[in-house]
N, C-alpha and C. Protein backbone atom coordinates (compact mmCIF):
# COMPACT_ATOMS: atom_id res chain seq x y z
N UNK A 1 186.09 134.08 5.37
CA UNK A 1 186.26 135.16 6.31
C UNK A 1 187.23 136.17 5.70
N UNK A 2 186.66 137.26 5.82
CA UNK A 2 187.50 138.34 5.20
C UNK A 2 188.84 138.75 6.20
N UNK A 3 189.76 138.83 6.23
CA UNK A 3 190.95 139.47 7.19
C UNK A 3 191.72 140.83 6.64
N UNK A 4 191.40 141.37 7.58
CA UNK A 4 191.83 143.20 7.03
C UNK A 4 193.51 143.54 8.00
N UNK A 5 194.12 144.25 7.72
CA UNK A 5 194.59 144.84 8.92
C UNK A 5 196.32 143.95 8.77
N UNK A 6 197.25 144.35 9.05
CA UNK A 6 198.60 144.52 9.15
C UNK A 6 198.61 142.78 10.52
N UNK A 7 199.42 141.45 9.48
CA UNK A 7 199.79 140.78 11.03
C UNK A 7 200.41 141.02 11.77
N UNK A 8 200.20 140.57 12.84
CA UNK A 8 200.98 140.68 14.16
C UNK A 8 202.76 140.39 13.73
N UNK A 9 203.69 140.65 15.16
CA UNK A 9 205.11 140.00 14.97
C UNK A 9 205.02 138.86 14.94
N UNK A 10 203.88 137.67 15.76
CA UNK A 10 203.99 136.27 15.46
C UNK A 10 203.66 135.72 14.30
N UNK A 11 203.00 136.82 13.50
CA UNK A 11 202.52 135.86 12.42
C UNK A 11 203.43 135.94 11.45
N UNK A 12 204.36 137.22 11.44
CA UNK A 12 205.08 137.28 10.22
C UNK A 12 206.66 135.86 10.44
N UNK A 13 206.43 134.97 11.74
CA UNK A 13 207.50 134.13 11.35
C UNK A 13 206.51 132.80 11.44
N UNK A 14 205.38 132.94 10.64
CA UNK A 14 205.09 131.30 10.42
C UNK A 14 205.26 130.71 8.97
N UNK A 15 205.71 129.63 9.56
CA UNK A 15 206.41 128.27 8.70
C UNK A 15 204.96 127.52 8.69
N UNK A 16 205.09 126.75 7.43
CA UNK A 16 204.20 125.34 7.59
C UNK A 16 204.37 124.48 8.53
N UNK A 17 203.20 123.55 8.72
CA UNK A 17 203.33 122.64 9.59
C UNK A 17 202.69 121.60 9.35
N UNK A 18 202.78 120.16 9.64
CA UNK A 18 201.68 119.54 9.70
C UNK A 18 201.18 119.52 10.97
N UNK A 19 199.90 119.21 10.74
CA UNK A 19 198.95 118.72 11.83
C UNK A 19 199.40 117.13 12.61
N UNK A 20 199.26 117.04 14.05
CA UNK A 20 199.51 115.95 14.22
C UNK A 20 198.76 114.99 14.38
N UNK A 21 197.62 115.07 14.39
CA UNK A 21 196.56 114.23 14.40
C UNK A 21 195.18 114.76 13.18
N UNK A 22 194.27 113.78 12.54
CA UNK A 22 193.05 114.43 11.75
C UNK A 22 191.94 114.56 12.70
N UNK A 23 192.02 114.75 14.03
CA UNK A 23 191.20 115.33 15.28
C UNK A 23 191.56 115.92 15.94
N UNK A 24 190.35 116.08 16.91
CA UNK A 24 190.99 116.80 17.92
C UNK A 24 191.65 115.98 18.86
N UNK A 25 192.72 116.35 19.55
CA UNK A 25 193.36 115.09 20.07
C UNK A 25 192.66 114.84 21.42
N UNK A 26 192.62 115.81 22.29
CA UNK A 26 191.37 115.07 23.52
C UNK A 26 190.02 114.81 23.43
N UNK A 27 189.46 115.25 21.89
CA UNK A 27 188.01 114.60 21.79
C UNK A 27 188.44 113.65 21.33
N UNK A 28 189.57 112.90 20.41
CA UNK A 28 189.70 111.61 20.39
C UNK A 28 189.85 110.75 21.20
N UNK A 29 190.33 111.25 22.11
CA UNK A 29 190.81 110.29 23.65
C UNK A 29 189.46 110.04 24.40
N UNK A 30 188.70 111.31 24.38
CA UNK A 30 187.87 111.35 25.36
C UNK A 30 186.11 110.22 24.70
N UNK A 31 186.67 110.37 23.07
CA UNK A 31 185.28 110.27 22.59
C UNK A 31 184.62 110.92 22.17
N UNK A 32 185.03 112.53 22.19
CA UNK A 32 183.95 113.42 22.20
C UNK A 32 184.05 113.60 20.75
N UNK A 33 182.75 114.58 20.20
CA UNK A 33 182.34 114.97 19.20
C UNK A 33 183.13 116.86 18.84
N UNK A 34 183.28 117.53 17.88
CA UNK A 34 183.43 118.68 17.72
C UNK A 34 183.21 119.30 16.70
N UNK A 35 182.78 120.70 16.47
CA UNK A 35 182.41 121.71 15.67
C UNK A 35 183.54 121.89 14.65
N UNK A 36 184.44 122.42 14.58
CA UNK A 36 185.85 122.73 13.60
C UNK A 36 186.84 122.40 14.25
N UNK A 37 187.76 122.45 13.27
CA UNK A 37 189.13 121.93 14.35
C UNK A 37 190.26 123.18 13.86
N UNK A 38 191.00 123.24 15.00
CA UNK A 38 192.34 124.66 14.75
C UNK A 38 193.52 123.31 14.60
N UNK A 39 194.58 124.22 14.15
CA UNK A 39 195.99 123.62 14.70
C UNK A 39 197.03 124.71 15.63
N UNK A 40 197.62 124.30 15.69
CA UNK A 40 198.70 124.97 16.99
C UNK A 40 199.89 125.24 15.43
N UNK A 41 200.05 126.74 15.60
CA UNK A 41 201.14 126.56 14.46
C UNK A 41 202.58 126.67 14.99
N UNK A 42 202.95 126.61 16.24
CA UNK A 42 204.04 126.16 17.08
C UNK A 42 204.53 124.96 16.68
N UNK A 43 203.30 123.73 17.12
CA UNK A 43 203.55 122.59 17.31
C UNK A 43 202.81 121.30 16.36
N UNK A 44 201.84 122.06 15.99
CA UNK A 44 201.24 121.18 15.05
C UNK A 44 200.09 120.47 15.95
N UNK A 45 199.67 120.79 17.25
CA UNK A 45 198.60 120.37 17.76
C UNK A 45 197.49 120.62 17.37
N UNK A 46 196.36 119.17 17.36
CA UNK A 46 194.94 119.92 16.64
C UNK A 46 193.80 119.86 17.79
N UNK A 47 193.19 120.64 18.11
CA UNK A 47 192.17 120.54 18.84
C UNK A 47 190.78 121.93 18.29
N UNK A 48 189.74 121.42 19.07
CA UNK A 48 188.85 121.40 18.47
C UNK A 48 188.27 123.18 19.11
N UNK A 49 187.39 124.12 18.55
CA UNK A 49 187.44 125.31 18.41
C UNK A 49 186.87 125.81 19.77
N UNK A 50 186.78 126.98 19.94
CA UNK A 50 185.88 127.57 20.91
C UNK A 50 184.02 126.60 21.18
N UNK A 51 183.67 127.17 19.85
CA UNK A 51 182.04 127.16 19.66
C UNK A 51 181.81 125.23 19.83
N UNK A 52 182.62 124.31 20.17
CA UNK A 52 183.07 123.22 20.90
C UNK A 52 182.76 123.25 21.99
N UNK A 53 182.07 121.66 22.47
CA UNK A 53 182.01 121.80 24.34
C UNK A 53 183.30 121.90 25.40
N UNK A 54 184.42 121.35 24.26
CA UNK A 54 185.30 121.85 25.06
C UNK A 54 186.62 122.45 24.88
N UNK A 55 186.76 123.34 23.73
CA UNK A 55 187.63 124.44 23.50
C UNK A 55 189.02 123.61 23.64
N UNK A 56 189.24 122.90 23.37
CA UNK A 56 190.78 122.53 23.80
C UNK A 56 191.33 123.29 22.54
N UNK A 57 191.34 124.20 21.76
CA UNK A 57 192.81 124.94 21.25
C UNK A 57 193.23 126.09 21.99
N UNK A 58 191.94 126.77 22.40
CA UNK A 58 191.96 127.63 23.87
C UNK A 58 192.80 127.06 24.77
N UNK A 59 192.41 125.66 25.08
CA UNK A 59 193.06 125.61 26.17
C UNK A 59 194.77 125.11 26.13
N UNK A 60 195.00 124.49 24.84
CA UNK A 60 196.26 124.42 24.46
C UNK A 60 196.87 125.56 24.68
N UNK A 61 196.34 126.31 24.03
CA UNK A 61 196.95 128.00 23.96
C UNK A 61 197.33 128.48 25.65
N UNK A 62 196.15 128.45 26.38
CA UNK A 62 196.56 128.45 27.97
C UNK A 62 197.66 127.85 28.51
N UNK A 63 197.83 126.26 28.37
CA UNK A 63 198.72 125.74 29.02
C UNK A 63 199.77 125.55 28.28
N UNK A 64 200.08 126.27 26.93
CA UNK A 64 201.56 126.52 26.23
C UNK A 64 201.91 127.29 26.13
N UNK A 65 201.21 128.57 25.78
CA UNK A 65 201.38 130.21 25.52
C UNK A 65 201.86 130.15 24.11
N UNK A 66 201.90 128.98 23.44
CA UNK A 66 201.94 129.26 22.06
C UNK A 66 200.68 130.04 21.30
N UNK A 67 201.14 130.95 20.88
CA UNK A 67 200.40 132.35 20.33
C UNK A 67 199.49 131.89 19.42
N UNK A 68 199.74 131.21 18.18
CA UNK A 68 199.13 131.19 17.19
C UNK A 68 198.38 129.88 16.72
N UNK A 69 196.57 129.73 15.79
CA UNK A 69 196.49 128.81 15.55
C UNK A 69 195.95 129.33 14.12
N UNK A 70 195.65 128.05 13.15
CA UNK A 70 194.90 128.43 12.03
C UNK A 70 193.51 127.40 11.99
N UNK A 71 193.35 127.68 10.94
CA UNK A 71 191.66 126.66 10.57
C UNK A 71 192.34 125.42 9.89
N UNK A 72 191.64 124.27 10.44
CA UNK A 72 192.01 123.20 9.48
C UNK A 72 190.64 122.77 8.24
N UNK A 73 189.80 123.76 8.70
CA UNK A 73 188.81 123.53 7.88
C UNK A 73 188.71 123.84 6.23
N UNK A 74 188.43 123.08 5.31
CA UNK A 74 188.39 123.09 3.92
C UNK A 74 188.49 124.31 3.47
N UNK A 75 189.24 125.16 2.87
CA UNK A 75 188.96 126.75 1.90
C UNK A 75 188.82 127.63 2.89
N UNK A 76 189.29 127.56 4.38
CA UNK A 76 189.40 128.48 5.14
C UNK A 76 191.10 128.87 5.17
N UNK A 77 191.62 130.15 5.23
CA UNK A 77 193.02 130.64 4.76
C UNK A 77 193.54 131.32 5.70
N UNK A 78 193.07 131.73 7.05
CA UNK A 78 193.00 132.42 8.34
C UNK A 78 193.71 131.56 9.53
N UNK A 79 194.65 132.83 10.08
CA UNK A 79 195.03 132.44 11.24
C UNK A 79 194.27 133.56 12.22
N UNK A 80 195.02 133.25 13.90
CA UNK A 80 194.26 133.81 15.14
C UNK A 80 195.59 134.13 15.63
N UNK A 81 195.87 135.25 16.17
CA UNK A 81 197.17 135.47 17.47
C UNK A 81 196.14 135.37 18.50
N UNK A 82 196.37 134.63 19.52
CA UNK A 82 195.85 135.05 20.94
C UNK A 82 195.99 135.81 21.57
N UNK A 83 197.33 136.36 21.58
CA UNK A 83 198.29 137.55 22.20
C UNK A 83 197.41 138.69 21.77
N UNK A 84 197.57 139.29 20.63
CA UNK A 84 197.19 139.91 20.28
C UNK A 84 195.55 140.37 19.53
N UNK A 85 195.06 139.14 19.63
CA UNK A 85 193.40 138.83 19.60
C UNK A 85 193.22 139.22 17.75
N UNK A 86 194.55 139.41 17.24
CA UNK A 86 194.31 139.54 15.37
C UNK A 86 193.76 138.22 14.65
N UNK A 87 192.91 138.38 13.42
CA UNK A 87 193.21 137.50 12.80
C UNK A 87 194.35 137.81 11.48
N UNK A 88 194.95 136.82 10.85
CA UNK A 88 195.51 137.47 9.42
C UNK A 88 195.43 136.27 8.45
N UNK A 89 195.62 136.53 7.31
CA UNK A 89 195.84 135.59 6.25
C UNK A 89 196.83 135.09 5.92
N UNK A 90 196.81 133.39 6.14
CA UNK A 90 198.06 132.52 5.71
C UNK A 90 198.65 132.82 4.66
N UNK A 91 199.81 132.86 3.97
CA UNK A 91 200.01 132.74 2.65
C UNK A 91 200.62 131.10 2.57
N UNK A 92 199.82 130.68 0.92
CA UNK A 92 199.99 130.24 0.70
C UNK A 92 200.95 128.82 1.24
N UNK A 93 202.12 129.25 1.24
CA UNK A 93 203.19 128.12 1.78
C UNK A 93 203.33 128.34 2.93
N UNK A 94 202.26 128.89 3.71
CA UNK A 94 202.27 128.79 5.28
C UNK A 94 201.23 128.04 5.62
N UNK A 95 200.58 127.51 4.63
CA UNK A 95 199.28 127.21 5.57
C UNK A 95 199.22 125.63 5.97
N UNK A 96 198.88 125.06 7.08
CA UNK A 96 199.08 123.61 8.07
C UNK A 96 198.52 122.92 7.11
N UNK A 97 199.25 121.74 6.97
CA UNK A 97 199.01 120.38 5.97
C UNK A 97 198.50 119.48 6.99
N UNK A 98 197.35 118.72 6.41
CA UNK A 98 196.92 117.67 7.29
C UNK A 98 197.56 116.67 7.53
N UNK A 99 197.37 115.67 8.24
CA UNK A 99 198.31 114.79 8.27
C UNK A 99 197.57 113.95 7.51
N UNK A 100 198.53 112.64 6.64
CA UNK A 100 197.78 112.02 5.86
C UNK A 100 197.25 111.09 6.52
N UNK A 101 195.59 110.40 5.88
CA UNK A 101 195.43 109.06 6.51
C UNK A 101 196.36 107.99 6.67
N UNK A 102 197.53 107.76 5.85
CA UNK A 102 198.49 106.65 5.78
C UNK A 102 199.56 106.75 7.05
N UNK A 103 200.06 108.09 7.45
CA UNK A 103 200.37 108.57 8.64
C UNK A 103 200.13 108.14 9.70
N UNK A 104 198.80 108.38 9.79
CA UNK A 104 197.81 108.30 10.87
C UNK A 104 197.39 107.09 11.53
N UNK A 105 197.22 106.13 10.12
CA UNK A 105 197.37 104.70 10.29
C UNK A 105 198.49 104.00 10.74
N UNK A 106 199.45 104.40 10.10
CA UNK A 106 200.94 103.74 10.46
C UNK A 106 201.14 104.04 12.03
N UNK A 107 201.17 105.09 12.31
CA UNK A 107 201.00 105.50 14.19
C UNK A 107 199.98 104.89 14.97
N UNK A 108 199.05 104.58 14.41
CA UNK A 108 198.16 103.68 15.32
C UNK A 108 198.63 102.56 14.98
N UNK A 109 199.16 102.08 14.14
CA UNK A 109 199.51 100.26 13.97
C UNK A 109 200.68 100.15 14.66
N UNK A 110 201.53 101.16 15.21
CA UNK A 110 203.12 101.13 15.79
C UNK A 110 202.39 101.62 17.31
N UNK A 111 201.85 101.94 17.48
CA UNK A 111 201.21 102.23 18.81
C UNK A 111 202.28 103.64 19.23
N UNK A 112 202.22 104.84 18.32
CA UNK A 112 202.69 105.64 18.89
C UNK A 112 202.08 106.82 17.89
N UNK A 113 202.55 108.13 18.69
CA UNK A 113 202.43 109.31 17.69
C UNK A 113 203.41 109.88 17.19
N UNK A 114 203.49 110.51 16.07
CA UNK A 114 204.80 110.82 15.50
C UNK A 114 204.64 112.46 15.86
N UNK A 115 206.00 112.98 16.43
CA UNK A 115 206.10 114.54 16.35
C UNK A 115 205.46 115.48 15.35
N UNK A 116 205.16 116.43 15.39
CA UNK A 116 204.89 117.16 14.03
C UNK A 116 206.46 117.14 13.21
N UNK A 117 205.51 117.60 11.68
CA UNK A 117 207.06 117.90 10.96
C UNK A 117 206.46 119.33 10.28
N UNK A 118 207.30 119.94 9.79
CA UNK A 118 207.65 121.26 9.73
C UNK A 118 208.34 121.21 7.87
N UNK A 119 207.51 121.80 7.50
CA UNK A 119 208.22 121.67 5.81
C UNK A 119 209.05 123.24 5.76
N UNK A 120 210.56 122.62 5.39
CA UNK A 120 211.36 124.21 5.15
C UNK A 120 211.08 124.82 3.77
């Protein structure tokens, strides 16, 4: 996706993040299936896209008002303001790290989830 155009004020203070889950977190709960997945670059929440039956980064975005998400999808480099309906381009050392499978595993074997972390 090409991104043209000057970012927004939210985008010029994003930090990396990881992702906190390698799904979406209520199609994992729920079972469900999904199209792409965003992250929350607030919080590191991942849920699954619009073109999804059920939009939960939309709806994250609703019930947090955290502004911004990006693509967790392979060679995609793009973020979204909601606020402001822009897209812009991550740089480089901004862009959301997945969480690793070993992560992911270790939190399901401890029966918990770990916060996001935030690389300075």
């Amino acid at each position: 996706m090409a991104v043209h155009g000057e970012p927004c004020e939210h985008a010029t203070k994003v930090q990396q993040i990881t992702s906190r889950t390698r799904g979406c977190e209520e199609c994992l709960a729920l079972g469900a299936q999904w199209n792409e997945l965003r992250v929350c670059l607030t919080c590191g929440h991942v849920g699954c896209c619009e073109d999804s039956a059920h939009a939960h980064a939309l709806k994250h975005h609703n019930e947090t008002g955290h502004p911004l998400i990006a693509s967790l999808e392979r060679g995609e480099t793009w973020g979204w303001c909601y606020v402001h309906r822009r897209y812009f381009e991550l740089p480089p050392n901004s862009r959301p790290k997945k969480r690793s499978a070993l992560a992911a595993a270790m939190a399901r074997l401890l029966g918990r989830s770990d916060p996001p972390s935030r690389t300075q």
